[in-house]
N, C-alpha and C. Protein backbone atom coordinates (compact mmCIF):
# COMPACT_ATOMS: atom_id res chain seq x y z
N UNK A 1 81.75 109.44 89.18
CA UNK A 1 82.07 109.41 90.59
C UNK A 1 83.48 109.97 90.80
N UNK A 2 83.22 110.87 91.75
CA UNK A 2 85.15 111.52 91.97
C UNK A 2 85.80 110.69 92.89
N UNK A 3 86.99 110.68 92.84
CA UNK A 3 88.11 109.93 93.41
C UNK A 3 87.55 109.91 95.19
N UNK A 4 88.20 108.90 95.57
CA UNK A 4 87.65 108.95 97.07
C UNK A 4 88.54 109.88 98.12
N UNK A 5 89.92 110.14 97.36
CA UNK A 5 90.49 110.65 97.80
C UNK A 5 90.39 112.08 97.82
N UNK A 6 89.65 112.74 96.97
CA UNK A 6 89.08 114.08 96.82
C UNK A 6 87.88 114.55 97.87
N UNK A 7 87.22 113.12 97.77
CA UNK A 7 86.38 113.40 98.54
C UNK A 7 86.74 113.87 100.13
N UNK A 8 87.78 112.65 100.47
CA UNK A 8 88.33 112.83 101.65
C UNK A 8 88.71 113.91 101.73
N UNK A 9 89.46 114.95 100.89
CA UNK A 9 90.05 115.70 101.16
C UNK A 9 89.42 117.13 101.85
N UNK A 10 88.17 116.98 100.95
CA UNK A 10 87.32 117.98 101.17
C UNK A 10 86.66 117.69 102.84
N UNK A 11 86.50 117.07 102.87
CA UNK A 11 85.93 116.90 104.21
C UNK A 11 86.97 116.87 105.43
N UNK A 12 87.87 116.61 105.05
CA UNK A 12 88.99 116.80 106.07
C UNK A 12 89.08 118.40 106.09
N UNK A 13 89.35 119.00 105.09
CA UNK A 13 89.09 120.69 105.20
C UNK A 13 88.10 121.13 105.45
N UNK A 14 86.88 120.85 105.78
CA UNK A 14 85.54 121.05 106.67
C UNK A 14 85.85 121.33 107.71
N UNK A 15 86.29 119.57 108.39
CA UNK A 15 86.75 119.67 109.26
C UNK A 15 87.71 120.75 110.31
N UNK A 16 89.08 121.01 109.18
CA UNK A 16 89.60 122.03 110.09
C UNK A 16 89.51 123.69 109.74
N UNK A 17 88.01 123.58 108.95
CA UNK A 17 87.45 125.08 108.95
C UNK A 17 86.82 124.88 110.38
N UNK A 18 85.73 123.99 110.62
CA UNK A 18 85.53 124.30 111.78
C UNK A 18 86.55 124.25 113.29
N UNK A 19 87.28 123.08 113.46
CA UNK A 19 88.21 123.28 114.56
C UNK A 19 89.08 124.96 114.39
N UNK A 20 89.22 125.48 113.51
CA UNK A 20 89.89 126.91 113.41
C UNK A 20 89.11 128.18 113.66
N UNK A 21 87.58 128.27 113.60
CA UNK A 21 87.28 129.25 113.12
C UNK A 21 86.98 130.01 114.36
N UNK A 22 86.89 129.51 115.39
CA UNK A 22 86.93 130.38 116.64
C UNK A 22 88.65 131.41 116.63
N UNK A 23 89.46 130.60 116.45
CA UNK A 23 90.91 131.20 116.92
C UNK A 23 91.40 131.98 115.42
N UNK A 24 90.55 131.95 114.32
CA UNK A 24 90.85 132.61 112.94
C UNK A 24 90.25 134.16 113.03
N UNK A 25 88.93 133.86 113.51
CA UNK A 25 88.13 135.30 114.19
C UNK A 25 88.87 135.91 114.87
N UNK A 26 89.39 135.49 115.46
CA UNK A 26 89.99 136.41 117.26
C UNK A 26 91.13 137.02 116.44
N UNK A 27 91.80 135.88 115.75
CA UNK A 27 93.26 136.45 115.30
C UNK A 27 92.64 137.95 114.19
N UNK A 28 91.90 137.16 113.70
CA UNK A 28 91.39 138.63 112.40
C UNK A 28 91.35 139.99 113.20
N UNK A 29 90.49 139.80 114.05
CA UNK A 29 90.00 141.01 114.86
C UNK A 29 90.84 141.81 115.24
N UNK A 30 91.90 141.13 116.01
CA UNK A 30 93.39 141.57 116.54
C UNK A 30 94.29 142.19 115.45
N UNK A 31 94.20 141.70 114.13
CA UNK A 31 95.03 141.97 113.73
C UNK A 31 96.16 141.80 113.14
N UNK A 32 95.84 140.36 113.46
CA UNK A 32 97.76 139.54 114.04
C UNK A 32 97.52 138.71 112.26
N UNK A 33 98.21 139.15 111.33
CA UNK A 33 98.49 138.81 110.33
C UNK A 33 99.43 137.20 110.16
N UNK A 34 100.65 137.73 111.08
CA UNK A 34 101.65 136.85 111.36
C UNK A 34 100.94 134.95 112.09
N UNK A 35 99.81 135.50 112.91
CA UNK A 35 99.18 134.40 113.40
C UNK A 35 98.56 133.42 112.67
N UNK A 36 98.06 134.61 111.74
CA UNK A 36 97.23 133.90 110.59
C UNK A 36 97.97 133.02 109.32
N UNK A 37 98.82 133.60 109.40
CA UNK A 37 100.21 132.88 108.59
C UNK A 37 100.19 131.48 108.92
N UNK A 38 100.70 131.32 110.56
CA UNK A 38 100.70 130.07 111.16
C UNK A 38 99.83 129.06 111.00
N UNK A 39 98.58 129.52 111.23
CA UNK A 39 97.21 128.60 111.13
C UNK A 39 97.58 127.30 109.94
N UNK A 40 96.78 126.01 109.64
CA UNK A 40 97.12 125.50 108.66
C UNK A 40 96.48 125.92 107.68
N UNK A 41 96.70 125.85 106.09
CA UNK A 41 96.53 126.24 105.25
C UNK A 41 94.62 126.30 104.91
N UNK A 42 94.24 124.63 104.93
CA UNK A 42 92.92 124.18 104.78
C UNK A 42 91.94 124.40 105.74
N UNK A 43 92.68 125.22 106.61
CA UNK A 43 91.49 125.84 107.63
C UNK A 43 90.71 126.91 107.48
N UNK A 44 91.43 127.62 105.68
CA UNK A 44 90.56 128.87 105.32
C UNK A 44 89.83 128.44 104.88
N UNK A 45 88.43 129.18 105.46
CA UNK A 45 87.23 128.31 104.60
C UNK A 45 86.98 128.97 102.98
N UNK A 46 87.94 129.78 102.53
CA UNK A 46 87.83 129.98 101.10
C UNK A 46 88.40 129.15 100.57
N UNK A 47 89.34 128.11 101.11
CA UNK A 47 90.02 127.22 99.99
C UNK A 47 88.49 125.92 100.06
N UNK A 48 87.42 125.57 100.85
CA UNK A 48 86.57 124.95 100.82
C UNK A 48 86.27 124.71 99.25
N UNK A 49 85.46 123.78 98.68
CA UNK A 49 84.58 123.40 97.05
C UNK A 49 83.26 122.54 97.33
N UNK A 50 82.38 123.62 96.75
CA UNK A 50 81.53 122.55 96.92
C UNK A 50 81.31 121.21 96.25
N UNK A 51 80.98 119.94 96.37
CA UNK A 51 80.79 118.93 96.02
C UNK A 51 79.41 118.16 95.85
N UNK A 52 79.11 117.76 94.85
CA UNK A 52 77.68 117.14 95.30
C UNK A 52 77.62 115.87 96.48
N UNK A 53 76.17 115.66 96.94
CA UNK A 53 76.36 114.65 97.78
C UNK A 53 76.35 113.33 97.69
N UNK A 54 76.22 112.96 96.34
CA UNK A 54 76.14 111.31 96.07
C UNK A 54 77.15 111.16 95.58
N UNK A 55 77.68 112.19 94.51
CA UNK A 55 78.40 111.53 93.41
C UNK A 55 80.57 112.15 93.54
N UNK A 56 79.67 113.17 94.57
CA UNK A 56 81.38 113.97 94.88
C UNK A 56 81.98 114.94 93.71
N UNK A 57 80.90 114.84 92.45
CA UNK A 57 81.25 116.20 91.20
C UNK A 57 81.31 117.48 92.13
N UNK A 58 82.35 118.05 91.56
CA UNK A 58 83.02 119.29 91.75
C UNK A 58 82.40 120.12 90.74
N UNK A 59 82.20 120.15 89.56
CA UNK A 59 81.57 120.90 88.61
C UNK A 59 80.07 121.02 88.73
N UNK A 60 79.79 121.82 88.29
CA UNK A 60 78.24 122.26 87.78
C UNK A 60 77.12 121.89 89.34
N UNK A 61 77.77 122.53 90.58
CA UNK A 61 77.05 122.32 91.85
C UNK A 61 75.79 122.60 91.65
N UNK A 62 74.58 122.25 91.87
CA UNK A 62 73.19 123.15 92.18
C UNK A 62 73.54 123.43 93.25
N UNK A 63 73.66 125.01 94.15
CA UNK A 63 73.81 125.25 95.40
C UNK A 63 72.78 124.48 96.00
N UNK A 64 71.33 125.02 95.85
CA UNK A 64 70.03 124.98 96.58
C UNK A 64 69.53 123.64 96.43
N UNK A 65 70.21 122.34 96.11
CA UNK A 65 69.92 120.93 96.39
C UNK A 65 71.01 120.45 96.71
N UNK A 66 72.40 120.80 96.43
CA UNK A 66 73.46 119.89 96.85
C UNK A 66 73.39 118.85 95.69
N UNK A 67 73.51 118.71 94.38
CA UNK A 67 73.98 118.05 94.09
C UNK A 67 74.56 118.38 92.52
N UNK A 68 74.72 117.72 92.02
CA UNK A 68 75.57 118.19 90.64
C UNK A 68 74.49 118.16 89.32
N UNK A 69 74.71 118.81 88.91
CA UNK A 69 73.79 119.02 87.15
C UNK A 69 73.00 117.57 87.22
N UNK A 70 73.86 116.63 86.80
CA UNK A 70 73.44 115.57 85.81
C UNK A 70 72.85 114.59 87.47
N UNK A 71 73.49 114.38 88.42
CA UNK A 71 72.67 113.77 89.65
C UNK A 71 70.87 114.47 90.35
N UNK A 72 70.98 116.07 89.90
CA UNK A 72 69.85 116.26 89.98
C UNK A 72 69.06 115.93 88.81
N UNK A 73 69.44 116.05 87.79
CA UNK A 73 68.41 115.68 86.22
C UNK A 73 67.18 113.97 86.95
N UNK A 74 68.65 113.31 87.57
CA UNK A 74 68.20 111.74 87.64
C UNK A 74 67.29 111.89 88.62
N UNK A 75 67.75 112.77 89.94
CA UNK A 75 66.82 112.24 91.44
C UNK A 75 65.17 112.89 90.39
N UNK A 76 65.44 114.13 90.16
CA UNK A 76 63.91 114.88 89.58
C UNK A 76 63.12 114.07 88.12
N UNK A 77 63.60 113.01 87.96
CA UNK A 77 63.05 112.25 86.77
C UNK A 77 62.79 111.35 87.57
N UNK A 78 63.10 110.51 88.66
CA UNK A 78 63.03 109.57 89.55
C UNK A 78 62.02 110.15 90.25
N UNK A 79 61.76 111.35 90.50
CA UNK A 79 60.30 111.82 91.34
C UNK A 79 61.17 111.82 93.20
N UNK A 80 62.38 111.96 93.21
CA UNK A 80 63.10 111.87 94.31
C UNK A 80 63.21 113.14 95.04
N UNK A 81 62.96 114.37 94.39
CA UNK A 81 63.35 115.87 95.25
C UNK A 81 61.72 116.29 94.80
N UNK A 82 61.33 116.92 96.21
CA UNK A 82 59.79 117.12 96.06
C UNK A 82 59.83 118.43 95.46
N UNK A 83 58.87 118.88 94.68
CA UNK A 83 58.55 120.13 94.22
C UNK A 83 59.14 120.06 92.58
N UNK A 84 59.82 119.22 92.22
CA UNK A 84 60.40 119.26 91.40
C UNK A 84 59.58 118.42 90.07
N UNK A 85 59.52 119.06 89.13
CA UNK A 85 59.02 118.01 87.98
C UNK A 85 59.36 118.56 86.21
N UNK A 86 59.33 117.87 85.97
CA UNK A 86 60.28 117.76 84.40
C UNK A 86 58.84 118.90 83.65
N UNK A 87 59.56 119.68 83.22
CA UNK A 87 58.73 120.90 82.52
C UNK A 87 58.30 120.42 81.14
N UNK A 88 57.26 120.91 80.44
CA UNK A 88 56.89 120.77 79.01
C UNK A 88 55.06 121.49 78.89
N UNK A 89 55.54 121.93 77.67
CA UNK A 89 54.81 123.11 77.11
C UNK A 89 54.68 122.85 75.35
């Protein structure tokens, strides 16, 4: 489980990707480098990470479920994500 404070953090920078991204566009478009300077830092949505959603791992994301390596191994052995089932041959 990651720190709660990581977690927070990330979501607080969600947050002001979206409150920014109207006035980040306009500024881009324009031009205005200097504006973009101003903006706060965590409002670029490249500094964003993805995180899984139970456990808050930063490493080894599955994009296309949202969750981390070893949290998807469990939900898909648990029979928890549909379509999914433990392979053998």
């Amino acid at each position: 489980m990651a720190r709660k404070a990581l977690i927070q953090r990330e979501l607080k920078r969600q947050r002001l990707t979206q409150k920014y991204a109207m006035k980040r566009a306009e500024l881009k478009a324009a031009g205005d480098i200097e504006g973009l300077a101003k903006l706060p830092r965590n409002s670029n949505p490249t500094r964003l990470h993805n995180r899984c959603e139970i456990t808050g791992r930063s490493r080894s994301y599955i994009r296309d479920f949202g969750l981390s390596r070893i949290t998807f191994r469990e939900q898909a052995s648990n029979g928890r994500i549909p379509g999914i089932t433990k392979s053998s041959w």
